[in-house]
Protein backbone atom coordinates (compact mmCIF):
# COMPACT_ATOMS: atom_id res chain seq x y z
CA UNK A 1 -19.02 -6.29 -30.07
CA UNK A 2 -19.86 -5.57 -33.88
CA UNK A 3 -21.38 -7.69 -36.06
CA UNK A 4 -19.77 -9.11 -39.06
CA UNK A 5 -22.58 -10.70 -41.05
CA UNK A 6 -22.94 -7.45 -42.99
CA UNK A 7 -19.97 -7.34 -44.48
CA UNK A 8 -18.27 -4.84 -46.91
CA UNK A 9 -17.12 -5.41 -50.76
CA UNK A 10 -13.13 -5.31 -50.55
CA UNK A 11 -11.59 -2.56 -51.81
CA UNK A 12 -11.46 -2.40 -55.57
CA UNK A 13 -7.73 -3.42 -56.55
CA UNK A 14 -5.02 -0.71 -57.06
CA UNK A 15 -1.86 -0.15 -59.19
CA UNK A 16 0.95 -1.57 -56.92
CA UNK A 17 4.33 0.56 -57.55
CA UNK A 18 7.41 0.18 -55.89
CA UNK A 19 9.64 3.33 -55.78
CA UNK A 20 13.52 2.94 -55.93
CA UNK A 21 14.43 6.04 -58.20
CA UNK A 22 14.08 9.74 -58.75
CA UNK A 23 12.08 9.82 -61.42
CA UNK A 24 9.64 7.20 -60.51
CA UNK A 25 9.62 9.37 -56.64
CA UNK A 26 8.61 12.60 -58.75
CA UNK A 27 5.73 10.81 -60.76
CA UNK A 28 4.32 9.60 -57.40
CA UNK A 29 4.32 12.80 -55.73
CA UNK A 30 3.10 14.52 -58.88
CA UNK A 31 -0.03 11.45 -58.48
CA UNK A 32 -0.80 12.02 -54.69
CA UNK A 33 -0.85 16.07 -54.87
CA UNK A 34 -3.94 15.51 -57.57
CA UNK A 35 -5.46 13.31 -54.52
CA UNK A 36 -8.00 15.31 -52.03
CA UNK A 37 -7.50 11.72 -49.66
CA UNK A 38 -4.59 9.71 -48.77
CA UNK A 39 -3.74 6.71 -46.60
CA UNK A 40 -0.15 6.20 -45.34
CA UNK A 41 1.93 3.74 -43.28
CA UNK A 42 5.36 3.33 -42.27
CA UNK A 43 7.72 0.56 -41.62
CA UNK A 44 10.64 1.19 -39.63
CA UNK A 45 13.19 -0.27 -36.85
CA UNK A 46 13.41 1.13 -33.61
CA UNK A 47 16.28 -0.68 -31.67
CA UNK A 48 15.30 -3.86 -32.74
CA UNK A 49 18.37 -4.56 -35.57
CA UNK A 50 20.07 -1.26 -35.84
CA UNK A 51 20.15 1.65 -33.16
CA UNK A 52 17.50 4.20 -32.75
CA UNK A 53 14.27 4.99 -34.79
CA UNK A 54 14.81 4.53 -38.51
CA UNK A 55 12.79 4.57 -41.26
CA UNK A 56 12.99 1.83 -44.05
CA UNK A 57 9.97 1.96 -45.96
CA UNK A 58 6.71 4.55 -46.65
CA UNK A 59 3.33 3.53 -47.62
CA UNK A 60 1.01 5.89 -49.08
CA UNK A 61 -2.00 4.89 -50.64
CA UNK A 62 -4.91 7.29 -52.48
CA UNK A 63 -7.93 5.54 -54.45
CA UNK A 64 -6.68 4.82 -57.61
CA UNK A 65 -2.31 3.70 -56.70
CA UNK A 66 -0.38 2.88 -53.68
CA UNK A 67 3.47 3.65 -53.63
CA UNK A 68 5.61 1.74 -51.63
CA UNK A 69 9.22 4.37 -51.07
CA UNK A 70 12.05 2.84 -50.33
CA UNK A 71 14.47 5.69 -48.33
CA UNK A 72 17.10 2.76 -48.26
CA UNK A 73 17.21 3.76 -52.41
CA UNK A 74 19.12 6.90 -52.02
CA UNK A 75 16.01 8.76 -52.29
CA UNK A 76 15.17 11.93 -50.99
CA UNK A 77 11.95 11.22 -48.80
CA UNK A 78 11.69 14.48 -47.77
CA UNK A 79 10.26 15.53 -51.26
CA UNK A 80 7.08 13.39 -49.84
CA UNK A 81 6.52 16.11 -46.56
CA UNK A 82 4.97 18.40 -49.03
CA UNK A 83 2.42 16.15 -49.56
CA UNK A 84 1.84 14.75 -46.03
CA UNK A 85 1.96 18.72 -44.55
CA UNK A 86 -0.74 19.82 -46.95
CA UNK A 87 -4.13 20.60 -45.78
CA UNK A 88 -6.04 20.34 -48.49
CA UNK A 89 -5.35 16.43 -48.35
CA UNK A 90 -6.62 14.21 -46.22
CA UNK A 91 -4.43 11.48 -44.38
CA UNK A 92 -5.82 8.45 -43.03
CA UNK A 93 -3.65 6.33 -40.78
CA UNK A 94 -4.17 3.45 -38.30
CA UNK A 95 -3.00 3.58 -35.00
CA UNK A 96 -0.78 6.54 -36.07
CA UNK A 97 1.41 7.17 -32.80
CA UNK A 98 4.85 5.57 -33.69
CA UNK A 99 4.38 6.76 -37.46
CA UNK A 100 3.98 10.79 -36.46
CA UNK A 101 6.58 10.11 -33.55
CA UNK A 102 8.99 9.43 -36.67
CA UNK A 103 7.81 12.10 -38.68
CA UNK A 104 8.23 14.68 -36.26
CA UNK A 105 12.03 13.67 -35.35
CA UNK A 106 12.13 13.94 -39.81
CA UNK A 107 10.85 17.82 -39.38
CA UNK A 108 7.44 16.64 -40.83
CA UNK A 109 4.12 17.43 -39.49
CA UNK A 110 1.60 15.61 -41.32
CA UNK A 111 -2.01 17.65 -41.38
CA UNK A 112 -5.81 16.93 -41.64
CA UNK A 113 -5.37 13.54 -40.21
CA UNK A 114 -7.55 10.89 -39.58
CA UNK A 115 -6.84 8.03 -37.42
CA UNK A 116 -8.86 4.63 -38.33
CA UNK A 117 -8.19 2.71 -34.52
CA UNK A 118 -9.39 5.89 -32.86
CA UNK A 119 -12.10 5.69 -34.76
CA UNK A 120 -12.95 2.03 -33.95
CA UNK A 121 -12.19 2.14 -30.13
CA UNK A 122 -14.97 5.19 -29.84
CA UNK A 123 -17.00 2.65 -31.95
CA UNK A 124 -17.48 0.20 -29.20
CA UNK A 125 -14.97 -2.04 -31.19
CA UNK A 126 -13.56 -4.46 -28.85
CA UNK A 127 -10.72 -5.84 -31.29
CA UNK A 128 -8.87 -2.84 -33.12
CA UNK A 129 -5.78 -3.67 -34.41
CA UNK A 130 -5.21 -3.28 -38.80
CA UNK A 131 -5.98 -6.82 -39.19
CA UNK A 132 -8.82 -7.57 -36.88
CA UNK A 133 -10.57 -4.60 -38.42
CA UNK A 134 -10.19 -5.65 -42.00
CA UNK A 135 -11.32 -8.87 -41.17
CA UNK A 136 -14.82 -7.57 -38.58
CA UNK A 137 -15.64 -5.31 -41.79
CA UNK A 138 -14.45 -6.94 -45.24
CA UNK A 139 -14.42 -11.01 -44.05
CA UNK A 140 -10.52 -11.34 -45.14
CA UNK A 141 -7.49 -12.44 -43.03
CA UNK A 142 -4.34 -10.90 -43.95
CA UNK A 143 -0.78 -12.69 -43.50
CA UNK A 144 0.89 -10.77 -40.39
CA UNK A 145 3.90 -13.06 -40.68
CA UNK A 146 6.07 -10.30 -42.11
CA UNK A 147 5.16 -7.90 -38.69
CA UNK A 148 8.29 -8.93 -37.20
CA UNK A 149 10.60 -8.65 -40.29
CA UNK A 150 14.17 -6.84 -40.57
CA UNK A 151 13.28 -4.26 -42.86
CA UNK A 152 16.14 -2.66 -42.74
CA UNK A 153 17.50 -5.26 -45.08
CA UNK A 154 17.76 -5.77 -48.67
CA UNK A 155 16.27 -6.35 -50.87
CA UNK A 156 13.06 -6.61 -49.41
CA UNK A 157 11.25 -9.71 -50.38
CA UNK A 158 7.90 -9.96 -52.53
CA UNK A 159 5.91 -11.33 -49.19
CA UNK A 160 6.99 -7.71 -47.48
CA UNK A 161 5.70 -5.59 -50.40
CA UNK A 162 2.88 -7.49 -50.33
CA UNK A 163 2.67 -6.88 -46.98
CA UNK A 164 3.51 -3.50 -46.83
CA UNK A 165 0.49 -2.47 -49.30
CA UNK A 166 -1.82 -4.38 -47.39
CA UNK A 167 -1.03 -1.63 -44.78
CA UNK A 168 -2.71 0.74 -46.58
CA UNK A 169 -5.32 -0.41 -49.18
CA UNK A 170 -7.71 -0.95 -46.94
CA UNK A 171 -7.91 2.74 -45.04
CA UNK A 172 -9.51 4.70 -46.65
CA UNK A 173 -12.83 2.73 -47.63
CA UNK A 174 -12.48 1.29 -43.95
CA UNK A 175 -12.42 5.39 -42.76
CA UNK A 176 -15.98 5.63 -45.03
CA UNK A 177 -16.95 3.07 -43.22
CA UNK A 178 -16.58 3.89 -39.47
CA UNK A 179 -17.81 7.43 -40.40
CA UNK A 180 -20.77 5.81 -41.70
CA UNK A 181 -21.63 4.14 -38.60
CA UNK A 182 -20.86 7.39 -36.04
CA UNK A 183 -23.26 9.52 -38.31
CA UNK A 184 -25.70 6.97 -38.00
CA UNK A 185 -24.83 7.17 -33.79
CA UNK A 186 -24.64 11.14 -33.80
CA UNK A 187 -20.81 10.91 -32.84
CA UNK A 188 -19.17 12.34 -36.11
CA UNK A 189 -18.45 15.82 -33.76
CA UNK A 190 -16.32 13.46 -31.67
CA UNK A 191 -14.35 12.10 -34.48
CA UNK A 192 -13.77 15.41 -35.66
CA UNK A 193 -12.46 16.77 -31.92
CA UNK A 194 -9.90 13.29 -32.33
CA UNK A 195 -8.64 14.38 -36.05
CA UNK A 196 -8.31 18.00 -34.97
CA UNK A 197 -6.00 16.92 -31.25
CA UNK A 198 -4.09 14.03 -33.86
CA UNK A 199 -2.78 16.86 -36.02
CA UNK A 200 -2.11 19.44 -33.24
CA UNK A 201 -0.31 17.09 -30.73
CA UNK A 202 3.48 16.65 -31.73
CA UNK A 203 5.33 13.46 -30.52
CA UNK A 204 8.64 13.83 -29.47
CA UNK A 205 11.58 11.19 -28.49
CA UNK A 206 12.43 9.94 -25.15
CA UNK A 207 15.43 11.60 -24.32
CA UNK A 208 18.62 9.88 -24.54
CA UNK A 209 19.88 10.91 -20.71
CA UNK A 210 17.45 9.11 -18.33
CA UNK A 211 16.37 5.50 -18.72
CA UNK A 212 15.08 4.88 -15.33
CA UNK A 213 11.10 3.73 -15.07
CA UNK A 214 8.73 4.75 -12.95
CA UNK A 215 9.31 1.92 -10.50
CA UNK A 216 13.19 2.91 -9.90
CA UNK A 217 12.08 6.09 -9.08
CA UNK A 218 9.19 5.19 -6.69
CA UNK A 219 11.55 2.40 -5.03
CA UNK A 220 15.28 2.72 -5.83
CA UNK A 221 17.29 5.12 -3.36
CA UNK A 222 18.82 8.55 -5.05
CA UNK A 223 22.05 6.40 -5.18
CA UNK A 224 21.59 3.54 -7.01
CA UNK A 225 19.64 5.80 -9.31
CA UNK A 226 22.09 7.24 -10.13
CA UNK A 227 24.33 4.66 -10.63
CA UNK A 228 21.67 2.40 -12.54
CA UNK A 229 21.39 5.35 -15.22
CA UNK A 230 24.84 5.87 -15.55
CA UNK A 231 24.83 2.15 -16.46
CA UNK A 232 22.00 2.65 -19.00
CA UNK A 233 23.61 5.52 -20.38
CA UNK A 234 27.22 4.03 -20.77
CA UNK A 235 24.94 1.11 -22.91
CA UNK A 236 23.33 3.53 -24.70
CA UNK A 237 26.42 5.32 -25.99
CA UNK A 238 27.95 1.81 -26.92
CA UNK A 239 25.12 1.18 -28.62
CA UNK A 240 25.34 4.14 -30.73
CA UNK A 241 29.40 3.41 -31.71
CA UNK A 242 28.30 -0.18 -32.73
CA UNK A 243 24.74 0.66 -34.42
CA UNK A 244 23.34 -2.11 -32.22
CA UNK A 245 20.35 -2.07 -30.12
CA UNK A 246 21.17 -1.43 -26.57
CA UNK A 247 19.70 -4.66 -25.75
CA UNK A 248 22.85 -6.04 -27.92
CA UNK A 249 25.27 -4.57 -26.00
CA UNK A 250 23.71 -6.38 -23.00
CA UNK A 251 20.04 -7.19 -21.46
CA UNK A 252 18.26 -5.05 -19.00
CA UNK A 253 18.77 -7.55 -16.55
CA UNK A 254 22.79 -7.39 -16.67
CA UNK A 255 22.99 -3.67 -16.13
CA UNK A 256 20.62 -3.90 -13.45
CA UNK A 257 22.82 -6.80 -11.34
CA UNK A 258 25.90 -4.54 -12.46
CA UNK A 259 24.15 -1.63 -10.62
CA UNK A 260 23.18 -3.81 -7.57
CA UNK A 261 26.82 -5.36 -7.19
CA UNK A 262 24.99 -8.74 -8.09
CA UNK A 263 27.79 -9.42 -10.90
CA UNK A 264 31.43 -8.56 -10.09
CA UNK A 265 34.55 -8.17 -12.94
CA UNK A 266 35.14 -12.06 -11.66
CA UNK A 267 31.79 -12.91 -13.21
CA UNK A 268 32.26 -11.11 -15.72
CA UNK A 269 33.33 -13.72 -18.87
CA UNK A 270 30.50 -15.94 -17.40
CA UNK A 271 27.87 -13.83 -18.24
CA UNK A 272 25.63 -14.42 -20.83
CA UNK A 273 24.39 -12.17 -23.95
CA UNK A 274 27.13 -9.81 -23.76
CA UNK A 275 28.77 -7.77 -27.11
CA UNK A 276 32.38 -8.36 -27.37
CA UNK A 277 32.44 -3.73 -26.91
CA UNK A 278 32.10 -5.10 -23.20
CA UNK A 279 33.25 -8.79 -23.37
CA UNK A 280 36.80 -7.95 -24.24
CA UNK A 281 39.61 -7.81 -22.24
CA UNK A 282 39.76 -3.47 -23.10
CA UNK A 283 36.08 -3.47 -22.71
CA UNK A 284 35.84 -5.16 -19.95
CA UNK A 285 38.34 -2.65 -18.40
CA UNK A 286 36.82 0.21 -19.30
CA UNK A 287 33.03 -0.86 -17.86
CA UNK A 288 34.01 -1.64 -14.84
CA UNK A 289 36.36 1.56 -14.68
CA UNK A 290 33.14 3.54 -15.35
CA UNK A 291 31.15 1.80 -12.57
CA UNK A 292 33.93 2.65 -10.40
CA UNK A 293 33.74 6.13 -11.21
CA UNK A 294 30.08 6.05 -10.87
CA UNK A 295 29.90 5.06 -7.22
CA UNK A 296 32.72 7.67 -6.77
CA UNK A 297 30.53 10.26 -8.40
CA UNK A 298 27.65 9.47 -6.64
CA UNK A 299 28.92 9.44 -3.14
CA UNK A 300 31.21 12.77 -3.95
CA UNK A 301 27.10 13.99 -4.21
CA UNK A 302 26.37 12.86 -0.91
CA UNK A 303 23.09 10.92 -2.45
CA UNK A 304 20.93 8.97 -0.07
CA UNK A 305 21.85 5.24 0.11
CA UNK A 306 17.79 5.09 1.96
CA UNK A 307 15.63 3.39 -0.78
CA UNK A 308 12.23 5.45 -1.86
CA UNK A 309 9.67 3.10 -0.55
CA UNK A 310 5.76 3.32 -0.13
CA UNK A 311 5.21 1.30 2.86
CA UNK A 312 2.18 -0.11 2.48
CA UNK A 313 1.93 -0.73 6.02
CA UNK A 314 1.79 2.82 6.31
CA UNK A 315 -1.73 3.61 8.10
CA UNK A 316 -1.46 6.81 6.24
CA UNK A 317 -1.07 5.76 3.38
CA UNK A 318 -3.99 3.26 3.49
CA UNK A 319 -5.90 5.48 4.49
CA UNK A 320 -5.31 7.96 1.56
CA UNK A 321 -6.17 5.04 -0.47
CA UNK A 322 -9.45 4.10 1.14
CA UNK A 323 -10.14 7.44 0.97
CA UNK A 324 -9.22 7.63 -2.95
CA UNK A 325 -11.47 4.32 -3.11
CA UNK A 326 -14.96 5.82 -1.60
CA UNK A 327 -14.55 9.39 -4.48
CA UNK A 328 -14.03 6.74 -7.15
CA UNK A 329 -16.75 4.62 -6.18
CA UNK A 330 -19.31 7.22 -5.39
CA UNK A 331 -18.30 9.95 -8.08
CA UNK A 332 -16.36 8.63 -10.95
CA UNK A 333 -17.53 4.82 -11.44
CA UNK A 334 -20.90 5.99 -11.71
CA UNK A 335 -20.13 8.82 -14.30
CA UNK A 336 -18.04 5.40 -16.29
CA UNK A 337 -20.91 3.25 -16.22
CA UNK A 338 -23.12 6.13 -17.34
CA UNK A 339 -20.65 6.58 -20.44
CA UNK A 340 -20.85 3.03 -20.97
CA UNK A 341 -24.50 2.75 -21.28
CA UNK A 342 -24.66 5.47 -23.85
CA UNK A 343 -21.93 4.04 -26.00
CA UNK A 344 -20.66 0.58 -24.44
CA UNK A 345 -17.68 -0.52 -22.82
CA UNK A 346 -14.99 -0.44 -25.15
CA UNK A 347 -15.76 3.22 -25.99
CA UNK A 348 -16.00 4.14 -22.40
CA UNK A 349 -12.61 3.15 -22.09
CA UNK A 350 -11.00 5.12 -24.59
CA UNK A 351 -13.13 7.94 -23.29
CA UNK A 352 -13.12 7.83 -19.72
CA UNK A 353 -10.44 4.95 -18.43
CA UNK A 354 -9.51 4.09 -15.30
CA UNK A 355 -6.10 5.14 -16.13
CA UNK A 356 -7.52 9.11 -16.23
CA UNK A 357 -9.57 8.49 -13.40
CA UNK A 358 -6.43 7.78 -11.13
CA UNK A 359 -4.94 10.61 -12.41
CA UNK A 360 -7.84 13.14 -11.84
CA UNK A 361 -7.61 11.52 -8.13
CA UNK A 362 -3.93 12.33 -7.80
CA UNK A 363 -4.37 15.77 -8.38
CA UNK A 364 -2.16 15.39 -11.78
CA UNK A 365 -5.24 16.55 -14.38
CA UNK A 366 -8.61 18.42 -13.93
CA UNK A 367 -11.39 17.32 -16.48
CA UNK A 368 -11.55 20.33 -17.89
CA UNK A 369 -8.03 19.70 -19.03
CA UNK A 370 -8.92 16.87 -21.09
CA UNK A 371 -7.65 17.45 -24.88
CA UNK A 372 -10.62 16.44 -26.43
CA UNK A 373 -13.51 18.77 -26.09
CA UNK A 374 -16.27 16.36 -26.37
CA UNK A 375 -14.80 14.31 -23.76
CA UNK A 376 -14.86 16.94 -20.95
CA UNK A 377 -18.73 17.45 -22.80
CA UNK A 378 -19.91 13.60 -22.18
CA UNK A 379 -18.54 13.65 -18.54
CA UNK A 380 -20.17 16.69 -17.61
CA UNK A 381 -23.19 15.55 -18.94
CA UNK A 382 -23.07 12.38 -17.27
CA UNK A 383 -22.37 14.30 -13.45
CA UNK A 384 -25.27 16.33 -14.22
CA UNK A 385 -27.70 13.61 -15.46
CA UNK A 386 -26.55 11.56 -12.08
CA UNK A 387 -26.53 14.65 -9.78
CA UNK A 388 -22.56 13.87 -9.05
CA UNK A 389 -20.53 17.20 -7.92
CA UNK A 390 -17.44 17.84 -9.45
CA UNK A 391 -16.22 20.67 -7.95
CA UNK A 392 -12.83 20.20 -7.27
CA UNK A 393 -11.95 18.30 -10.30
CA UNK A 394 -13.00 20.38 -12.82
């Protein structure tokens, strides 16, 4: 945990503008290309009122203004890549993921990228979301109420604006600030390895023709598979026609029972939460037309009705487990509690979870094809210091 009785002065207050026309568009970009450091944030709705991944709103932030672009204006937001693409200018974000994943489906690849949560979690932080980090370093609570907001309506109220800035006025003294504190701990080269993979990795979309989770695969048979995604992509296509989450079509739950044969056509009207596309009489029809067609498909394949299931009975498998137990225990927890003694508990999770552990043991990644350079540096270093072998994993 971090202190916060040293607390930092709150950023100085900035020019607020809110941009709904050409003109004012061009004088903002003409401001942020004189900038050598930016902060930006974006609001959008992924399948939560509308259908699929849309942007409503873009924050960006230097010292001296923040803009707040409205795409739902008419405006051309694409005159803004420029400025995010450019090297010369750094961008500071905060838990950046979602944000690039929208980018990159936009054709924009923001560069020279910092990202303010990464920074934190290496930094021991325990709490690292925007607002418990504004209030561990500056000593102020922001509002979150508008988190949860339709913005893809209008117009937007003052409370979202509001909200919406507060996204972003904060970065970039906050980024001083964490680099502050990793010079002081020798750890700026790590930061550096994190800004370097943040601008190299591109994000890309789920695609759009398999909805099935881990868990169906592991323990649903090749049959009902197959008919559970034709379900999910039947949804998914209504969805689409109605610009309506899937969810609004119907729940996760329904599609799964509809898979199962749990709900008939004579439950049908009975069922709850269901969009009139598949409530009517003609929809109605048509669904269960397609699930016919499904199982028809489906058996014309000759697909297994025998469900995929780890038996955990299964002396073999226990004992690849026991044996998975004893290498964890006597090569990889050590090397984790190393890490965490050097940097503390938090950070050793973001540098060396569990989560990559398991992976390592399953044969799915070899240390040495960790992203981040310093990564595969601090575990080596840590087998080495403890005497552990890693052959095999590196």
């Amino acid at each position: 945990m971090h202190s916060t009785q040293s607390l930092l002065p709150a950023p100085k207050k900035v020019p607020v503008t809110y941009v709904t026309t050409a003109d004012a568009l061009a004088s903002c970009i003409c401001q942020l290309e004189q900038a050598t450091e930016i902060a930006f944030d974006l609001e959008f709705d992924r399948d939560n009122y509308t259908y699929g991944f849309n942007l409503c709103l873009m924050q960006i932030a230097s010292a001296t203004h923040c803009f707040l672009i409205d795409p739902k204006a008419g405006l051309d937001i694409t005159l803004t890549f420029p400025v995010l693409e450019n090297p010369a200018i750094q961008k500071v974000v905060h838990c950046s993921s979602e944000d690039l994943r929208l980018l990159h489906s936009l054709k924009c690849y923001p560069t020279n990228l910092a990202d303010t949560e990464v920074y934190a979690k290496l930094l021991n932080y325990e709490r690292t979301s925007l607002g418990a980090m504004i209030q561990q370093l500056f000593g102020l609570e922001l509002d979150k109420k508008m988190q949860k907001v339709n913005w893809v309506l209008r117009p937007l109220k003052q409370e979202q604006l509001i909200y919406a800035a507060n996204d972003v006025l904060y970065l970039l003294q906050m980024k001083a600030a964490l680099e502050e504190q990793a010079a002081e701990k020798n750890m700026l080269p790590f930061l550096q390895d994190e800004n370097s993979l943040l601008t190299s990795t591109i994000h890309s979309l789920e695609p759009k023709d398999n909805f099935l989770k881990k868990s169906d695969l592991l323990y649903l048979s090749p049959y009902h598979q197959y008919v559970l995604n034709g379900l999910f992509c039947y949804r998914d296509k209504l969805a689409q026609q109605q610009n309506k989450p899937a969810h609004y079509i119907m729940n996760e739950e329904t599609v799964r029972n509809l898979a199962s044969n749990k709900i008939g056509q004579n439950d049908w009207q009975s069922t709850k939460g269901l969009h009139p596309a598949v409530k009517s009489n003609e929809g109605q029809d048509m669904l269960f037309r397609y699930i016919e067609k499904l199982h028809i498909d489906a058996n014309s394949k000759k697909l297994s009705r025998k469900r995929n299931r780890v038996d955990y009975l299964d002396r073999d498998f226990q004992t690849e487990k026991e044996k998975s137990d004893i290498i964890k225990a006597s090569i990889f927890t050590p090397i984790q509690n190393e890490i965490t003694t050097n940097f503390g508990e938090h950070a050793m999770r973001f540098i060396f979870s569990t989560a990559t552990v398991n992976t390592i043991l399953q044969g799915q990644l070899k240390i040495g094809e960790m992203k981040a350079p310093y990564k595969r540096m601090l575990i080596k270093n840590a087998a080495q210091k403890l005497g552990i072998d890693l052959s095999g994993y590196e």
